[in-house]
Structures are given as structure tokens and as C-alpha cells.
C-alpha atoms as a PDB file:
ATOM      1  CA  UNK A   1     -20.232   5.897   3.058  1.00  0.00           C
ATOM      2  CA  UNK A   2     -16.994   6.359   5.082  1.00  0.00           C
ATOM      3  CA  UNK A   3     -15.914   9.840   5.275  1.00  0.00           C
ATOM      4  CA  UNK A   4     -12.777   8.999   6.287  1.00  0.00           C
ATOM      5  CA  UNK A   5      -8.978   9.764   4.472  1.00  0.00           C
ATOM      6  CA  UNK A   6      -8.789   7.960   1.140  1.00  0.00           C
ATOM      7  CA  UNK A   7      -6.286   8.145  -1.640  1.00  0.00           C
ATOM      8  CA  UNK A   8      -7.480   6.516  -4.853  1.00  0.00           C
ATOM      9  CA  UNK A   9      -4.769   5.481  -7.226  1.00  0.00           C
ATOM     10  CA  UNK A  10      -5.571   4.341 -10.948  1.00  0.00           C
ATOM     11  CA  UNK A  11      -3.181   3.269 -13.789  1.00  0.00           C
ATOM     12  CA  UNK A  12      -2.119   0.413 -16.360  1.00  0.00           C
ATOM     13  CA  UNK A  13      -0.133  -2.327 -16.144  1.00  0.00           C
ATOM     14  CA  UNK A  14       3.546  -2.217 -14.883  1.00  0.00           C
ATOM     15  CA  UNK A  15       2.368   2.097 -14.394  1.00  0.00           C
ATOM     16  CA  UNK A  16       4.385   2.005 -11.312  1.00  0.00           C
ATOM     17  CA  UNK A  17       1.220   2.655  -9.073  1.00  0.00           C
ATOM     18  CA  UNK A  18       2.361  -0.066  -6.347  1.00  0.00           C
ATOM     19  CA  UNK A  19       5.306   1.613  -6.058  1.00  0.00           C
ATOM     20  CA  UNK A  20       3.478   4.987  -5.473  1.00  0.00           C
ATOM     21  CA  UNK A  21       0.980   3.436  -3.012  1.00  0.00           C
ATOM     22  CA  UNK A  22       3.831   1.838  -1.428  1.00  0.00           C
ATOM     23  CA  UNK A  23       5.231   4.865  -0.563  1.00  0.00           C
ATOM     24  CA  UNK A  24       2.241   7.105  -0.078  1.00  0.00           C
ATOM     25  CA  UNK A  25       0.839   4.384   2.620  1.00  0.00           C
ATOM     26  CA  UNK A  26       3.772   4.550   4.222  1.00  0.00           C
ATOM     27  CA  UNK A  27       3.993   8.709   4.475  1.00  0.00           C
ATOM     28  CA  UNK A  28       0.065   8.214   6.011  1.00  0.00           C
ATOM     29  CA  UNK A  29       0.333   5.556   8.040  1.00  0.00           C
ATOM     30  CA  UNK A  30      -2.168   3.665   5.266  1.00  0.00           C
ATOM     31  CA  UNK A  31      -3.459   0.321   4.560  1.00  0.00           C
ATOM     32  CA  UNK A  32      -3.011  -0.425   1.157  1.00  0.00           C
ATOM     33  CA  UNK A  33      -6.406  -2.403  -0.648  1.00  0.00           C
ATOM     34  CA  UNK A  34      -6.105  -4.092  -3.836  1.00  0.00           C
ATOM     35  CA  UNK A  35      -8.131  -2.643  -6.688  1.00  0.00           C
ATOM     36  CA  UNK A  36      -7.417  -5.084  -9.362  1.00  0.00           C
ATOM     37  CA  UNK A  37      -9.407  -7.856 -10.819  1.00  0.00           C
ATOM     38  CA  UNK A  38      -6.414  -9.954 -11.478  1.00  0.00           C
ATOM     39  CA  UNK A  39      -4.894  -9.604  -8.270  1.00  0.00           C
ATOM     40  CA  UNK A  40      -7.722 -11.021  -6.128  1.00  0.00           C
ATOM     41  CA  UNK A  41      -6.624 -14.679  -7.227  1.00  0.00           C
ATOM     42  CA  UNK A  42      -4.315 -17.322  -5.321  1.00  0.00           C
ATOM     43  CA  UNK A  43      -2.042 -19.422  -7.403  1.00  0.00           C
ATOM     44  CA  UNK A  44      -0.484 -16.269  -9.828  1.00  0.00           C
ATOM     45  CA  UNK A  45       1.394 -14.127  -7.690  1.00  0.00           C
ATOM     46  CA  UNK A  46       3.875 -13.046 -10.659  1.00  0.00           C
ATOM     47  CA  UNK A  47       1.696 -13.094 -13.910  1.00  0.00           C
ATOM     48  CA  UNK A  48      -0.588 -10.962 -12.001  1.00  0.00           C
ATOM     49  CA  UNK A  49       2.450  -8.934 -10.184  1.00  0.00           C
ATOM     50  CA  UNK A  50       1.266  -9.190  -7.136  1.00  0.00           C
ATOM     51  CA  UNK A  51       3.127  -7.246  -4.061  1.00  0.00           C
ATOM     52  CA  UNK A  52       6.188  -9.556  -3.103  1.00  0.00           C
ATOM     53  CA  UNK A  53       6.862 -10.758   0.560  1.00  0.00           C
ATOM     54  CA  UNK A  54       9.397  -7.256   1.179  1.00  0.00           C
ATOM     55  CA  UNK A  55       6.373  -4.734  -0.153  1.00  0.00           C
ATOM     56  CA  UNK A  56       3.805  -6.780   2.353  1.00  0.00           C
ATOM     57  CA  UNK A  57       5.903  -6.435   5.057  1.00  0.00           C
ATOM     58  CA  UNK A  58       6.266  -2.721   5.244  1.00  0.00           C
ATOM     59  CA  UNK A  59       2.683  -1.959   5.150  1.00  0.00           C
ATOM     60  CA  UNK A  60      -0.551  -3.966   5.650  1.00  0.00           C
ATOM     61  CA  UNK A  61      -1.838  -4.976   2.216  1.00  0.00           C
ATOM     62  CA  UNK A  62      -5.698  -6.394   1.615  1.00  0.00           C
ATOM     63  CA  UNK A  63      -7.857  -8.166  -0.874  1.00  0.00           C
ATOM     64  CA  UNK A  64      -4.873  -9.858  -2.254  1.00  0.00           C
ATOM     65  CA  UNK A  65      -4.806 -13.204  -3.322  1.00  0.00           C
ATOM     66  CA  UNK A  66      -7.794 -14.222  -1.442  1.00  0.00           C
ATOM     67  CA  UNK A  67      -9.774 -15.509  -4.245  1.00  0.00           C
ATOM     68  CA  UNK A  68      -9.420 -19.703  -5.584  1.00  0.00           C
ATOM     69  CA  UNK A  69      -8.894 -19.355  -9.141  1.00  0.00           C
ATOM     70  CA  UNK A  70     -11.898 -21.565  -9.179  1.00  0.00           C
ATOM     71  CA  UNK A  71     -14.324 -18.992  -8.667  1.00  0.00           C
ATOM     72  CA  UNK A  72     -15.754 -16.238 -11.242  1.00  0.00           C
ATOM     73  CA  UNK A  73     -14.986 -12.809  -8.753  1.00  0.00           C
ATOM     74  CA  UNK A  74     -17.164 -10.179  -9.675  1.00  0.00           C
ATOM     75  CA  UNK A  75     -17.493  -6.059  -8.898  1.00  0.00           C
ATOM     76  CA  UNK A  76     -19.987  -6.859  -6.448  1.00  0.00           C
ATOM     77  CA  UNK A  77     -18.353  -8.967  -4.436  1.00  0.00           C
ATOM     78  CA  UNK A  78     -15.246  -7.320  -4.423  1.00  0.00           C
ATOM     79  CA  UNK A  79     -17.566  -4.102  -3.024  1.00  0.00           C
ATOM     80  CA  UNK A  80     -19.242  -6.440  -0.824  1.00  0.00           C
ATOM     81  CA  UNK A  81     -15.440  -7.573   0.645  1.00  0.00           C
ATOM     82  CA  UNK A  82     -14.308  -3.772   0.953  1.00  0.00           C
ATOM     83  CA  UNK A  83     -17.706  -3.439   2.697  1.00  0.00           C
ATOM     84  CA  UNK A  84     -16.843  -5.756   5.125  1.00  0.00           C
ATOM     85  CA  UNK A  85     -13.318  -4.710   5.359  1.00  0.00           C
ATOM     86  CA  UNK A  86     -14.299  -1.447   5.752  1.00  0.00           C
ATOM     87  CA  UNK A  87     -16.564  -2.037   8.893  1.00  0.00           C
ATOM     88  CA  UNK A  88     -13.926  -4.137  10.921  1.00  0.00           C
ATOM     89  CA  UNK A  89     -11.798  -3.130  13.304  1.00  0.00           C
ATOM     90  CA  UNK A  90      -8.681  -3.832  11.677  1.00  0.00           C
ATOM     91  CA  UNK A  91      -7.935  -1.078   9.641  1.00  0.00           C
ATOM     92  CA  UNK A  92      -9.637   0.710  12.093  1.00  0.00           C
ATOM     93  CA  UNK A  93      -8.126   4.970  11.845  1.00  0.00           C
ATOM     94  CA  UNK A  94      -5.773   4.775   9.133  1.00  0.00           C
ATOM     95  CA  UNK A  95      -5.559   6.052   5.956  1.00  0.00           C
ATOM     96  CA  UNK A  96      -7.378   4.150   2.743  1.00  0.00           C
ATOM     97  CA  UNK A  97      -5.220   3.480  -0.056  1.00  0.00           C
ATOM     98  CA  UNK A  98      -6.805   1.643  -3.181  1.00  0.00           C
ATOM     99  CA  UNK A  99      -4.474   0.819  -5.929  1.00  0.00           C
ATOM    100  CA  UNK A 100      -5.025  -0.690  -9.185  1.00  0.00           C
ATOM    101  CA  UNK A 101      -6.191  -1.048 -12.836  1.00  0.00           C
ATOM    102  CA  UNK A 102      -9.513  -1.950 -12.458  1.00  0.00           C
ATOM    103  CA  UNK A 103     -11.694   0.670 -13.897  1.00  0.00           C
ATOM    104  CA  UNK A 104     -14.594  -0.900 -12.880  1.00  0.00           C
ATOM    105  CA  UNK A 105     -13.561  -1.271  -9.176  1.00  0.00           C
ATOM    106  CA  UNK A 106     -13.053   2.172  -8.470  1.00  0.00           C
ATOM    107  CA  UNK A 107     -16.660   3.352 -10.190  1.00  0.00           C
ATOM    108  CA  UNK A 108     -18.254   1.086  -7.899  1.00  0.00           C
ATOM    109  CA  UNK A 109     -16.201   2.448  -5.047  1.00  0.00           C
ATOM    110  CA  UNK A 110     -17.221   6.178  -5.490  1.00  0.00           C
ATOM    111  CA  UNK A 111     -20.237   5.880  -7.192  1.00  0.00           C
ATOM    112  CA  UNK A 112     -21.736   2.316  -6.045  1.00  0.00           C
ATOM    113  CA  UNK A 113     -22.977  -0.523  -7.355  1.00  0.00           C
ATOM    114  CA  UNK A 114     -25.955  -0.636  -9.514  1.00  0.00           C
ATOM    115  CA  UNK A 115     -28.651  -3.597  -8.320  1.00  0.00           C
ATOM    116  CA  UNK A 116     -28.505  -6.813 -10.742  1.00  0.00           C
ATOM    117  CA  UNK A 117     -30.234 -10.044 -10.879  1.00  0.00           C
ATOM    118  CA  UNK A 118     -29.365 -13.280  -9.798  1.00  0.00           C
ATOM    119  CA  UNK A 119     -27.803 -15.259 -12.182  1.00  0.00           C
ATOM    120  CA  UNK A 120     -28.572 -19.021 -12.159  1.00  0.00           C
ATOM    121  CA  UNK A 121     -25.413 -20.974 -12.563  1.00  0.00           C
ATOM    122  CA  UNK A 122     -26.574 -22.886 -15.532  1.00  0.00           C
ATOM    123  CA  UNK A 123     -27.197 -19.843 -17.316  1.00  0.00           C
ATOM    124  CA  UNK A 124     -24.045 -18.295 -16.259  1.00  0.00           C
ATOM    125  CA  UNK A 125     -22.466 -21.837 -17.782  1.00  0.00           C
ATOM    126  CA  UNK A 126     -24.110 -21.711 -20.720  1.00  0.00           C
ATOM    127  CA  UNK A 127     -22.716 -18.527 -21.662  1.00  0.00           C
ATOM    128  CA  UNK A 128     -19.277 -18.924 -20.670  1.00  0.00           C
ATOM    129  CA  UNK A 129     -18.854 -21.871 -22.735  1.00  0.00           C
ATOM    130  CA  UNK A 130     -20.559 -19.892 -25.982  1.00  0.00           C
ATOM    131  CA  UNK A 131     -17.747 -17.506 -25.446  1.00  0.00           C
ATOM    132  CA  UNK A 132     -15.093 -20.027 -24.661  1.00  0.00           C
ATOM    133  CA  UNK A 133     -16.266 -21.972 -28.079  1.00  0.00           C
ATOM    134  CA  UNK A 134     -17.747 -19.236 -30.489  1.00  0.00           C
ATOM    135  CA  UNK A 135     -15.702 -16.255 -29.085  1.00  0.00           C
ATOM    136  CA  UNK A 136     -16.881 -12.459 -28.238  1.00  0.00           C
ATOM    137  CA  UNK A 137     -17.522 -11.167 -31.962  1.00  0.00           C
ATOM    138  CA  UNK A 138     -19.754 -14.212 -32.567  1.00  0.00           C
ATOM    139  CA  UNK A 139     -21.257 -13.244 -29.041  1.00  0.00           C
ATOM    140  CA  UNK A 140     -21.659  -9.670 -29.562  1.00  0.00           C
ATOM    141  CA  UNK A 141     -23.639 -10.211 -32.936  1.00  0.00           C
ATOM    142  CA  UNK A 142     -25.973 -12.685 -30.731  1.00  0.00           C
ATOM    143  CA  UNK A 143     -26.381  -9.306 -27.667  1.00  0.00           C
ATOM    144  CA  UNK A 144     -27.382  -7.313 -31.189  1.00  0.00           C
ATOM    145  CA  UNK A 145     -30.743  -9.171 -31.626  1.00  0.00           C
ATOM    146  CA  UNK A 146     -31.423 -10.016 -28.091  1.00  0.00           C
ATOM    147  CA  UNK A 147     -30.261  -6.346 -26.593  1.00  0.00           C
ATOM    148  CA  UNK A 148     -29.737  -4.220 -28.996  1.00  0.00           C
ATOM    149  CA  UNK A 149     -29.227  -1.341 -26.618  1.00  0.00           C
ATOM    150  CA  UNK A 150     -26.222  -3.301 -24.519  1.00  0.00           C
ATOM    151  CA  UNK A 151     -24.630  -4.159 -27.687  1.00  0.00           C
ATOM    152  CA  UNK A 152     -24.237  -0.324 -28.722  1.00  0.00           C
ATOM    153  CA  UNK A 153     -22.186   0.177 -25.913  1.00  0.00           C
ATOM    154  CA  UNK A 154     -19.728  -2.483 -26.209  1.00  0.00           C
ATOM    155  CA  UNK A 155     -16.407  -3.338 -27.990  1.00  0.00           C
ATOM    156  CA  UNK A 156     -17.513  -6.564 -29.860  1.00  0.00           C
ATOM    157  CA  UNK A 157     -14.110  -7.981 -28.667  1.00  0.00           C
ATOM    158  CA  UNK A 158     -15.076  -7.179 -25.082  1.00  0.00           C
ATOM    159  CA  UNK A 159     -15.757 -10.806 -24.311  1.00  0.00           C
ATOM    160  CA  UNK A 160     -16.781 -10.162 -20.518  1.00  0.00           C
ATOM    161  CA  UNK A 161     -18.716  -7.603 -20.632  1.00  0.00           C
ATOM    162  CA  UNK A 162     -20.807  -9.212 -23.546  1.00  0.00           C
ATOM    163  CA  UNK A 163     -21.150 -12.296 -21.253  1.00  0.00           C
ATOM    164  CA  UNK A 164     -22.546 -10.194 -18.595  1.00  0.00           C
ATOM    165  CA  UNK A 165     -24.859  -8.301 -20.571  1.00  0.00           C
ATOM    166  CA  UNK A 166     -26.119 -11.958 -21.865  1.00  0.00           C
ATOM    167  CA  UNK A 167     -25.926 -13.511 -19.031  1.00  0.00           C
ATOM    168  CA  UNK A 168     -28.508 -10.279 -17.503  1.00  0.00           C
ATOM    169  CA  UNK A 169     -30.259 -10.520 -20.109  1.00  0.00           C
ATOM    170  CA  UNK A 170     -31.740 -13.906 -19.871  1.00  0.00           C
ATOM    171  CA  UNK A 171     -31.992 -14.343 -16.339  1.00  0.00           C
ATOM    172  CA  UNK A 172     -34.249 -11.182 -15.912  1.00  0.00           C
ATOM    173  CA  UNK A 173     -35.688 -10.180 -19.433  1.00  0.00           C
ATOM    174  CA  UNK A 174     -34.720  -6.673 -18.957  1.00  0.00           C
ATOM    175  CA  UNK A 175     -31.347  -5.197 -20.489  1.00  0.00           C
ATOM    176  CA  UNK A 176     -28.447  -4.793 -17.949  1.00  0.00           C
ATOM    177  CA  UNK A 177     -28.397  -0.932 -19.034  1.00  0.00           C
ATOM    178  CA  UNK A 178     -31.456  -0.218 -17.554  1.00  0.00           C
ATOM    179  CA  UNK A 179     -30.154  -2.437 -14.361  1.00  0.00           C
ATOM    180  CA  UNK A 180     -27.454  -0.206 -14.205  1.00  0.00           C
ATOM    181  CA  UNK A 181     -29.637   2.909 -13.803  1.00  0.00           C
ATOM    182  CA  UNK A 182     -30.144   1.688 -10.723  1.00  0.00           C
ATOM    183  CA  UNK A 183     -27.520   3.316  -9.119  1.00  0.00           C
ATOM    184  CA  UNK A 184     -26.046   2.068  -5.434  1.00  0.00           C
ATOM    185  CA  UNK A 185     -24.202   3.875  -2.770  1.00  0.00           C
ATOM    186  CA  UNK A 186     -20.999   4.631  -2.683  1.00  0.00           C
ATOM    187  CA  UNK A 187     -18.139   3.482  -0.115  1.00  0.00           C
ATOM    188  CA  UNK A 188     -16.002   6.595  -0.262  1.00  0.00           C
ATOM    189  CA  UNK A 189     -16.863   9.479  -0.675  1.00  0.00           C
ATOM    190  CA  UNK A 190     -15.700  11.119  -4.305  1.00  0.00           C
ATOM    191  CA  UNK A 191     -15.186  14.875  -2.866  1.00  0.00           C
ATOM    192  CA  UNK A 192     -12.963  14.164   0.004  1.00  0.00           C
ATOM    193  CA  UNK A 193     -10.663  11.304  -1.384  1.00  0.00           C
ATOM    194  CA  UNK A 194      -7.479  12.298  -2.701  1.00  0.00           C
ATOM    195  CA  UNK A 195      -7.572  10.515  -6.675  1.00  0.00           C
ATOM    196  CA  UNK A 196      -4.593   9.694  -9.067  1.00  0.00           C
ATOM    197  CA  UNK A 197      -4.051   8.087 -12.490  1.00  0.00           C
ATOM    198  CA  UNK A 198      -1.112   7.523 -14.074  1.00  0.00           C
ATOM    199  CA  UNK A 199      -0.580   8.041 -17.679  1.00  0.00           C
ATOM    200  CA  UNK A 200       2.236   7.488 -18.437  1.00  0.00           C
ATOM    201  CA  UNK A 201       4.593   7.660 -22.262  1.00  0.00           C
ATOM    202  CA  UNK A 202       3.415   4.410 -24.000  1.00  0.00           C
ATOM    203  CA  UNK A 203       6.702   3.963 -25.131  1.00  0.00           C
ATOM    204  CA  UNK A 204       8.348   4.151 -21.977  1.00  0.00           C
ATOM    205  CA  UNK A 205       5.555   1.563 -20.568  1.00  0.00           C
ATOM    206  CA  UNK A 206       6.301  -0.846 -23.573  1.00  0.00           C
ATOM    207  CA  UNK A 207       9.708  -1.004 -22.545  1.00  0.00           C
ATOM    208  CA  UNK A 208       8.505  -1.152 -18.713  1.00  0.00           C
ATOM    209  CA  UNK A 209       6.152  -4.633 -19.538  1.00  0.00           C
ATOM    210  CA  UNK A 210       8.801  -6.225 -21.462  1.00  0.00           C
ATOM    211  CA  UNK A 211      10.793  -5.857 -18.757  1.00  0.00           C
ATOM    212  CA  UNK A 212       8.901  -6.817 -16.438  1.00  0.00           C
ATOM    213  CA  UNK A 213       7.498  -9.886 -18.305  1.00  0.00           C
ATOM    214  CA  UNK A 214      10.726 -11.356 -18.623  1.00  0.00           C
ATOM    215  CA  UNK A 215      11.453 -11.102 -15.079  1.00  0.00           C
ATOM    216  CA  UNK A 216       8.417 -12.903 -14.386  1.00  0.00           C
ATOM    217  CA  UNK A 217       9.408 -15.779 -16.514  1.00  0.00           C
ATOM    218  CA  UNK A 218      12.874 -16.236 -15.225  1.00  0.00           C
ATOM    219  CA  UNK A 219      11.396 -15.836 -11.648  1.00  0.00           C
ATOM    220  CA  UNK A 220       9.142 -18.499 -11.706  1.00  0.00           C
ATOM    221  CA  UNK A 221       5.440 -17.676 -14.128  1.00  0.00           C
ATOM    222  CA  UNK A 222       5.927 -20.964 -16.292  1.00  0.00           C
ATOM    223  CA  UNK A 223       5.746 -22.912 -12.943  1.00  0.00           C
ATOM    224  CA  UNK A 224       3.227 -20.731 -11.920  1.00  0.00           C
ATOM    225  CA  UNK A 225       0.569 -21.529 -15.326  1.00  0.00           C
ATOM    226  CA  UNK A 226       1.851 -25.403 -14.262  1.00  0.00           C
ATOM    227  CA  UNK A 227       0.237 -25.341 -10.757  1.00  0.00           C
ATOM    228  CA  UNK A 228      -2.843 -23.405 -11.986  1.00  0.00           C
ATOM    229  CA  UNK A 229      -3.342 -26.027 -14.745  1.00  0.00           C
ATOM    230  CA  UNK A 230      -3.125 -28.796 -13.128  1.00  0.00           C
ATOM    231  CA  UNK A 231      -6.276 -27.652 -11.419  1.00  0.00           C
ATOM    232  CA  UNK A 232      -8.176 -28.183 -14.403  1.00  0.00           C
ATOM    233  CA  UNK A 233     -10.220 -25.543 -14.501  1.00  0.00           C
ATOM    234  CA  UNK A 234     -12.684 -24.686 -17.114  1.00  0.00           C
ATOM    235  CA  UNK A 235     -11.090 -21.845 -19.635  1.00  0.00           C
ATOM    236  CA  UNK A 236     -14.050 -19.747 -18.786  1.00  0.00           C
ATOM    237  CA  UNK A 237     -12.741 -18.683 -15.743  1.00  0.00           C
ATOM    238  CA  UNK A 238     -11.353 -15.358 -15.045  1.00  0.00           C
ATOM    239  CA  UNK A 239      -8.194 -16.651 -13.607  1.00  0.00           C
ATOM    240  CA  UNK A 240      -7.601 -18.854 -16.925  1.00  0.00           C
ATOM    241  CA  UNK A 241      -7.752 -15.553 -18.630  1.00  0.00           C
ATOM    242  CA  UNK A 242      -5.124 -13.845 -16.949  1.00  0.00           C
ATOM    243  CA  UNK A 243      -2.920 -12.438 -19.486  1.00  0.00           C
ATOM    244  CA  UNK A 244       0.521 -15.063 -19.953  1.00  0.00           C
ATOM    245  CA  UNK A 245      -1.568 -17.608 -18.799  1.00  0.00           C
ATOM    246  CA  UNK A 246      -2.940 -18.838 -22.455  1.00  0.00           C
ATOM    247  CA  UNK A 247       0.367 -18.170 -23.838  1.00  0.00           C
ATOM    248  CA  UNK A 248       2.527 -20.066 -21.403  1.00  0.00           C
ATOM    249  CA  UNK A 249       0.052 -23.046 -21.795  1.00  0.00           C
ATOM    250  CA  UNK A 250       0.869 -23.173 -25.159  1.00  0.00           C
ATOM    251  CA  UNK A 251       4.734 -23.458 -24.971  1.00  0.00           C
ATOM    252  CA  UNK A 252       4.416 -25.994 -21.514  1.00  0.00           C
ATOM    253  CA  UNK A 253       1.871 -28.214 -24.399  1.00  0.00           C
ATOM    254  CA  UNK A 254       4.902 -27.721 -26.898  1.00  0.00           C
ATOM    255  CA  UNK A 255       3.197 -25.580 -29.344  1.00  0.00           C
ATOM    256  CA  UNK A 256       5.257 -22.251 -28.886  1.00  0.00           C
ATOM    257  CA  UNK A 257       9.151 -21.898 -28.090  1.00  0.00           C
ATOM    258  CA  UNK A 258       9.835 -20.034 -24.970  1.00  0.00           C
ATOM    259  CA  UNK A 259      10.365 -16.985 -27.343  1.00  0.00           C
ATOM    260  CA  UNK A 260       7.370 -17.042 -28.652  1.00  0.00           C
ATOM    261  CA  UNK A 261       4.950 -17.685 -26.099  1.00  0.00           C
ATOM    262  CA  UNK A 262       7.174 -14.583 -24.144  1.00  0.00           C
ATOM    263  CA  UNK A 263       6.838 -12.267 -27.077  1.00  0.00           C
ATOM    264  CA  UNK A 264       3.040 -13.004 -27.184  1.00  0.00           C
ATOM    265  CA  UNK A 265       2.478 -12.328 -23.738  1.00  0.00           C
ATOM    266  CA  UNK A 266       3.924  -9.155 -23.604  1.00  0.00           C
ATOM    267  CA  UNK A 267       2.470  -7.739 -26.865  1.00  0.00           C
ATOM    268  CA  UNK A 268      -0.870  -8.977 -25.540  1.00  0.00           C
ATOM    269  CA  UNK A 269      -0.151  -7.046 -22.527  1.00  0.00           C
ATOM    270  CA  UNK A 270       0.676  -3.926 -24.082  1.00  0.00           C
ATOM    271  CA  UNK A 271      -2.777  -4.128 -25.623  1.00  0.00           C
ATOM    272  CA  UNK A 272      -4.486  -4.213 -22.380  1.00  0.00           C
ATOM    273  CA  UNK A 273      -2.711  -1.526 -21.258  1.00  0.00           C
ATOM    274  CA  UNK A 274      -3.542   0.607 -24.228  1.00  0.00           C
ATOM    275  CA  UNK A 275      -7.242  -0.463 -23.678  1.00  0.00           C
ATOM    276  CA  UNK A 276      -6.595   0.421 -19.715  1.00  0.00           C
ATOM    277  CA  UNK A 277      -5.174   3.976 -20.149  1.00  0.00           C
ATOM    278  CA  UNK A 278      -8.355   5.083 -22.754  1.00  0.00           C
ATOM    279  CA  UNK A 279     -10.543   4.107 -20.557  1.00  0.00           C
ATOM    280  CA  UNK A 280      -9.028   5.740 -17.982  1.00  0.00           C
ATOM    281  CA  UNK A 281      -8.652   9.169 -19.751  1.00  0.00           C
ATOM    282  CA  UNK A 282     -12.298   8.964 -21.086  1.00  0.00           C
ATOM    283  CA  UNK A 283     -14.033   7.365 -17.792  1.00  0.00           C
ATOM    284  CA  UNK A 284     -12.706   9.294 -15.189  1.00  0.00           C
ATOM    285  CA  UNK A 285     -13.035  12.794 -14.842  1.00  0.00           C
ATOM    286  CA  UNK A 286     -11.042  15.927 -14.303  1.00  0.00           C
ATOM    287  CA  UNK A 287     -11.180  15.463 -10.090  1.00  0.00           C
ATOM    288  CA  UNK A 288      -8.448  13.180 -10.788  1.00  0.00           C
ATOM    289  CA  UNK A 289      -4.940  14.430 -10.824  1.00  0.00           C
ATOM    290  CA  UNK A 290      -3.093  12.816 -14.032  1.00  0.00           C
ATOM    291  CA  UNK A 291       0.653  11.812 -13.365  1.00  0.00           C
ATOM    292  CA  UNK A 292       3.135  11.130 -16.473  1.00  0.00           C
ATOM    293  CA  UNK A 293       4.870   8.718 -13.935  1.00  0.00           C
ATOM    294  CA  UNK A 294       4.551   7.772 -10.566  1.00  0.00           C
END
């Protein structure tokens, strides 16, 4: 566990936190690292809102974009990449600053990563296609007779997580909530890093990712969902389900106007960041100072 400076900076979507990162890294001579799921993947820079080319030149950004779209990016080996960051030489004395809307990501960071099993790609297909096919409700009723005890804990529209508790479940007969009693150590160290979250007026953030989506679109996202298409990946993957991404397929196949497809997008991504911002208030604790706005 590093002991040294670290700010820690949570929020939702289109919160503002880059911005604040942006600045704070700058103030402490930081290095900013990319604490967002989405984020990690090559091909969308915009859907995912990604730093631009002005933002990485003022201060040395990480874990961004590093990821093929191809590949199903997990916790663990985003820890295992800060890991390795961590112990190089090239951020080497200055100031941590993780930034994103991961919730999941910054657990692991200050409280480690429980120990799972090895999960043998044809059962990690098998399961991604059920969800892909059946969906997560259909899923979650299937975790309720194999682990009953998973399935308590889990939105029955929370798709990934219900995949990963499968997924666990077959490959090593045990439930993945007694895996994750198995706790890991942590990277930084909770009592000396310096933690924010943002939580901000949903009204004001509505406005914010309609903005914001639109922007995207004129700026170049429908081109964006063209190039990651034409990779023909299977839906399964993460980086298919990057919010815009199902949406803007559907107008570039001709099955939604522009309008549409737009108006989807951004009230699916007001959803997420109402889902974002509870678990937020009811995950992380009162060691983190809440902002209204960045």
C-alpha cells in the first residue's frame, strides 16, 4: 500500500469531476489516473468523454484508452494495471489523482480486491450470450435457484453483476459472496487520501448530459459507433454496452431518426447517472467530502 499523497475523486456522468481533477492535478503537481470503466477503451473517445488532446497536454493522464474494445476489462485488472503503474518510475513523487464514476474501482483501490476464481472462457461465453439473448431479469431469476444468496443482493436489471455472480458460480461451486469475504489489500491507503464525490442537483445534471450528448453527436460519436462496429464484435462486450452505442446503431441501421436515437441516449444516460449518484451516497461513507458541484 502506497502511503503516498492521493486525492480520490468520485461522481456521475458529465459531474464535472475532470474538470476538478484537471485543476486539482495541476495545483499538486499530480498525475491524473482514470477511474472509469468506460474510459479504459480505444475506439470511443467522445461517447465515453474521454479527456481531449488540450486536457492531456497540461497534465499527464493514465489508464486511458488503453483497452481494445475487444476485450471484457475487469476490476482486477484495472487494480492489477494501477499496481503496475504504481510501482514504475514514471509517476515516480507526484501527487495521485483518481477520477471517475466507477464505484467499483475506487472500493478496490482503498479496500482491495477480494480473491476470485478463474473463469474458463467457455463459461464466461456461455453466459454472456444468455444475457445478450434472454436479458438480466430472465438471468437474475436463473442466480435465484442456483445462488440464492447473490441474487438477494442484486438489482435484477443489473445485467453485469448477475453475469459475474453466474459466471462465479459455476466455475467454482461456491457463491461469489463468500469469494468476496476474502478481502485483498488495498493500494492507497483510505486515512491519508484526500476523497471527493460530487452530488450534484439532478436537474442541473439533466440539463448538463443533454448538453453534452449533443455535442458529442455533432463532434463526431455517430462516426465513432461506425468504426467500433465495423469491428464486429460480439454485443456481449463491455465496450458494445457503452451507453449511445446501442442507440446510435439503431439510427446508422435506419431504425431510429437522428432525434430519436439522441433523445434515447441521453435519457438512458440520465438513468445511469441516477443509479451512479445512489450508489455513491449509500456506498461510500462519511470520510468523503460531498460537493454540490465541482
Amino acid at each position: 500500500m502506497t502511503t503516498r499523497q492521493a486525492i480520490l475523486i468520485a461522481g456521475p456522468t458529465a459531474s464535472g469531476k475532470s474538470a476538478l481533477a484537471l485543476r486539482m492535478a495541476k495545483e499538486a503537481d499530480g498525475v491524473i489516473i482514470n477511474t472509469d470503466s468506460m474510459q479504459v477503451y480505444d475506439v470511443l473517445n467522445l461517447l465515453t468523454a474521454r479527456p481531449g488532446p488540450d486536457d492531456l497536454g497540461m497534465v499527464p493522464h493514465f489508464l486511458y484508452g488503453h483497452v481494445s474494445p475487444a476485450i471484457a476489462y475487469s476490476t482486477g485488472r484495472w487494480l492489477a494495471d494501477v499496481e503496475r503503474l504504481l510501482a514504475g518510475s514514471e509517476i515516480e513523487g507526484r501527487t495521485l489523482v483518481f477520477v471517475g464514476g466507477t464505484g467499483l474501482y475506487f472500493r478496490a483501490l482503498l479496500g482491495g480486491l477480494s480473491a476470485m476464481p478463474d473463469i474458463p472462457a467457455e463459461v464466461r461465453s456461455y453466459w454472456r450470450r444468455e444475457d445478450a439473448e434472454q436479458g438480466a431479469e430472465k438471468l437474475h431469476a436463473i442466480l435465484v435457484q442456483k445462488d440464492p444468496l447473490a441474487a438477494s443482493t442484486l438489482r435484477p436489471t443489473d445485467s453485469q453483476r448477475i453475469v459475474r455472480a453466474l459466471e462465479v458460480m459455476d466455475a467454482s461451486g461456491r457463491s461469489i459472496v463468500e469469494w468476496q469475504k476474502q478481502t485483498g489489500t488495498p493500494l492507497i491507503d483510505p486515512a491519508r487520501a484526500r476523497k471527493i464525490v460530487i452530488d450534484p442537483d439532478r436537474a442541473w445534471l439533466g440539463e448538463r448530459i443533454a448538453t453534452r450528448f449533443n455535442a458529442m453527436i455533432t463532434s463526431g460519436a455517430i462516426e465513432e459507433v461506425q468504426a467500433l462496429l465495423a469491428l464486429n464484435l460480439p454485443a456481449e462486450l463491455p465496450a458494445m454496452r457503452a451507453i449511445g452505442v446501442r442507440e446510435i446503431a439503431e439510427y446508422i441501421a435506419g431504425g431510429l431518426s437522428a432525434d430519436e436515437a439522441t433523445n434515447l441516449a441521453i435519457i438512458a444516460t440520465r438513468q445511469y447517472a441516477k443509479r451512479q449518484m445512489t450508489w455513491f451516497r449509500n456506498q461510500l461513507g462519511n470520510d468523503w467530502d460531498r460537493l454540490p458541484y465541482p
